[in-house]
C-alpha atoms as a PDB file:
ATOM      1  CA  UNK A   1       0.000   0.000   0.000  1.00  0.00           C
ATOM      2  CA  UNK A   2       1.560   3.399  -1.288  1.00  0.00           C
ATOM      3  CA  UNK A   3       1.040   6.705   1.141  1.00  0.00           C
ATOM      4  CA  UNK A   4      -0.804   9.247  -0.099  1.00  0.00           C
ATOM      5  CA  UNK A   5       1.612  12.076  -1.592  1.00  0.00           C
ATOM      6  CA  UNK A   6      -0.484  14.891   0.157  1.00  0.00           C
ATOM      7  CA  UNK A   7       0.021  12.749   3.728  1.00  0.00           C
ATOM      8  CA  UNK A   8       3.584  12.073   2.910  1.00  0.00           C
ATOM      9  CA  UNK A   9       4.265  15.694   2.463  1.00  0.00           C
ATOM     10  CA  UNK A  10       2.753  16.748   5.798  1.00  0.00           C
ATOM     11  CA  UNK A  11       4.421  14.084   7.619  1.00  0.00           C
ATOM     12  CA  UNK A  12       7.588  15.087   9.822  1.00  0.00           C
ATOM     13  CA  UNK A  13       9.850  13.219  12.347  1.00  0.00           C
ATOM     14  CA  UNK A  14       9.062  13.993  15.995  1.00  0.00           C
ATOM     15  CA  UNK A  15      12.370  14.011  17.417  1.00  0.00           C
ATOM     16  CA  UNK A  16      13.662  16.972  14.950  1.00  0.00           C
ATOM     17  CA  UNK A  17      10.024  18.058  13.123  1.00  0.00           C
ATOM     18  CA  UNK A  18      12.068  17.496   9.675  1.00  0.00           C
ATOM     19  CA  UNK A  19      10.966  15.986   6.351  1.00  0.00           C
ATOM     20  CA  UNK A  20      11.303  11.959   6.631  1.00  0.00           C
ATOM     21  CA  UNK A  21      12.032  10.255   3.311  1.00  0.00           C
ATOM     22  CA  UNK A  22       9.690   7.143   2.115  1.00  0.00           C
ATOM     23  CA  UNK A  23      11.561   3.629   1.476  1.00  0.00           C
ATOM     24  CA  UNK A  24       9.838   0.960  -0.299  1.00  0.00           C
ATOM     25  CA  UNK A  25       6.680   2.241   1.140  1.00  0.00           C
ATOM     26  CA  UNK A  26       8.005   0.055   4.372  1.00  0.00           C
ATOM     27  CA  UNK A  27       9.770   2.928   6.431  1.00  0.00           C
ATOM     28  CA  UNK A  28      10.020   7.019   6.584  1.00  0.00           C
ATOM     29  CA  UNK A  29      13.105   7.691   6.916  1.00  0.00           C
ATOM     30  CA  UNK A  30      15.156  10.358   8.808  1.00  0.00           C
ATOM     31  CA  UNK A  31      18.517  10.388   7.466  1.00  0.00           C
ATOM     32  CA  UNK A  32      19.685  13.417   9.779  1.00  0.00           C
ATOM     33  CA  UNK A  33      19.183  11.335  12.952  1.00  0.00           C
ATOM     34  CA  UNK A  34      19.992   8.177  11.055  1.00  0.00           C
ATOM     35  CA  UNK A  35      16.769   6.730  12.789  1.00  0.00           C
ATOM     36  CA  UNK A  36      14.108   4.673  10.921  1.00  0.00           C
ATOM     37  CA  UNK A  37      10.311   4.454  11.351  1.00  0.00           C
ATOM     38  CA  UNK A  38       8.073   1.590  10.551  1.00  0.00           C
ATOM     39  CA  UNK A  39       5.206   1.691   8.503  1.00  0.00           C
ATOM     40  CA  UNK A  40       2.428  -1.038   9.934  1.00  0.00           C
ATOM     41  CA  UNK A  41      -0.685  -1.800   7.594  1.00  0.00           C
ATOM     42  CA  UNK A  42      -0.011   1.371   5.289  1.00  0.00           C
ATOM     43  CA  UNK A  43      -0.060   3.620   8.881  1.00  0.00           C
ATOM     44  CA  UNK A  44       3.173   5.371   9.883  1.00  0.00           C
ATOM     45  CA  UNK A  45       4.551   4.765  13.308  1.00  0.00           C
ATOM     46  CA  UNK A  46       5.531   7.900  14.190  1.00  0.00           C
ATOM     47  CA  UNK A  47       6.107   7.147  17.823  1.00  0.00           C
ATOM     48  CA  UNK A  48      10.128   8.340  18.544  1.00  0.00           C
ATOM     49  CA  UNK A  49      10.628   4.820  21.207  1.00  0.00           C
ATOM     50  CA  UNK A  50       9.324   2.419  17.957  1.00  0.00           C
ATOM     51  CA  UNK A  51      11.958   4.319  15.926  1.00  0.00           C
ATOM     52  CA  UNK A  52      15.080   2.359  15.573  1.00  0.00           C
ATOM     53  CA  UNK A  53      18.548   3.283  14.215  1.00  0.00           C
ATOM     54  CA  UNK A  54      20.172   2.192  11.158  1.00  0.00           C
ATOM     55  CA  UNK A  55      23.242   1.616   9.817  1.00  0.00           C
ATOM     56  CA  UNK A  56      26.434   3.178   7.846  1.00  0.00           C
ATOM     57  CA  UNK A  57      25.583   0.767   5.472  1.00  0.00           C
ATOM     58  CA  UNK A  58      21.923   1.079   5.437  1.00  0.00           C
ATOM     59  CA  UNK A  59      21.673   4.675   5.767  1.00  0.00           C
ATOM     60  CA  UNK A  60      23.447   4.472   1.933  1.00  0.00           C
ATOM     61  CA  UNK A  61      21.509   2.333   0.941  1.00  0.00           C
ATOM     62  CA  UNK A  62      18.200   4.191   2.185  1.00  0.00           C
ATOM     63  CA  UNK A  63      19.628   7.763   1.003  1.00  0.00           C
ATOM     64  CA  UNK A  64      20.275   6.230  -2.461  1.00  0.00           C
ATOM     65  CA  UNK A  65      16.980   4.808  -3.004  1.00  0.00           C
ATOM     66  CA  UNK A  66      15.273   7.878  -2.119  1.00  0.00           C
ATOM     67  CA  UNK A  67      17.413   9.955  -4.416  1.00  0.00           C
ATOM     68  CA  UNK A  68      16.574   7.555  -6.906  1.00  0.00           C
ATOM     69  CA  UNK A  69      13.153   7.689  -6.487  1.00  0.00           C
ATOM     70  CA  UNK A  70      13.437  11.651  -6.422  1.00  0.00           C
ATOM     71  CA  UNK A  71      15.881  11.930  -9.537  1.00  0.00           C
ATOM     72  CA  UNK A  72      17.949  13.905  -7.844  1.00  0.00           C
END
């Protein structure tokens, strides 16, 4: 299940009340704090204690499929 575009672009992380970038449709992503947040049954799980942290390796990985899903 894909988010809605309009919900996407209202969403923000509530540790730092950035923009969170959208992987797979599975998990916004925070790449400033480096922390992930699931997405359960097409609802985002905004809570900051269900976030978890990724990664060198996956925070690559996360930041080049967003950019490739941006074009930039």
């Amino acid at each position: 299940m894909t988010l809605d575009p309009i919900l996407l672009s209202v969403l923000a992380c509530p540790q730092d009340h950035g923009p969170l970038l959208l992987i797979d449709d599975e998990v916004l992503y925070n790449p400033r704090l480096r922390r992930a947040y699931p997405i359960e049954n097409g609802i985002p799980v905004l809570l900051i204690d269900e976030a978890r942290e990724v990664s060198d390796s996956e925070h690559q990985a996360f930041t080049e499929r967003a950019q490739a899903e941006t074009g930039r």
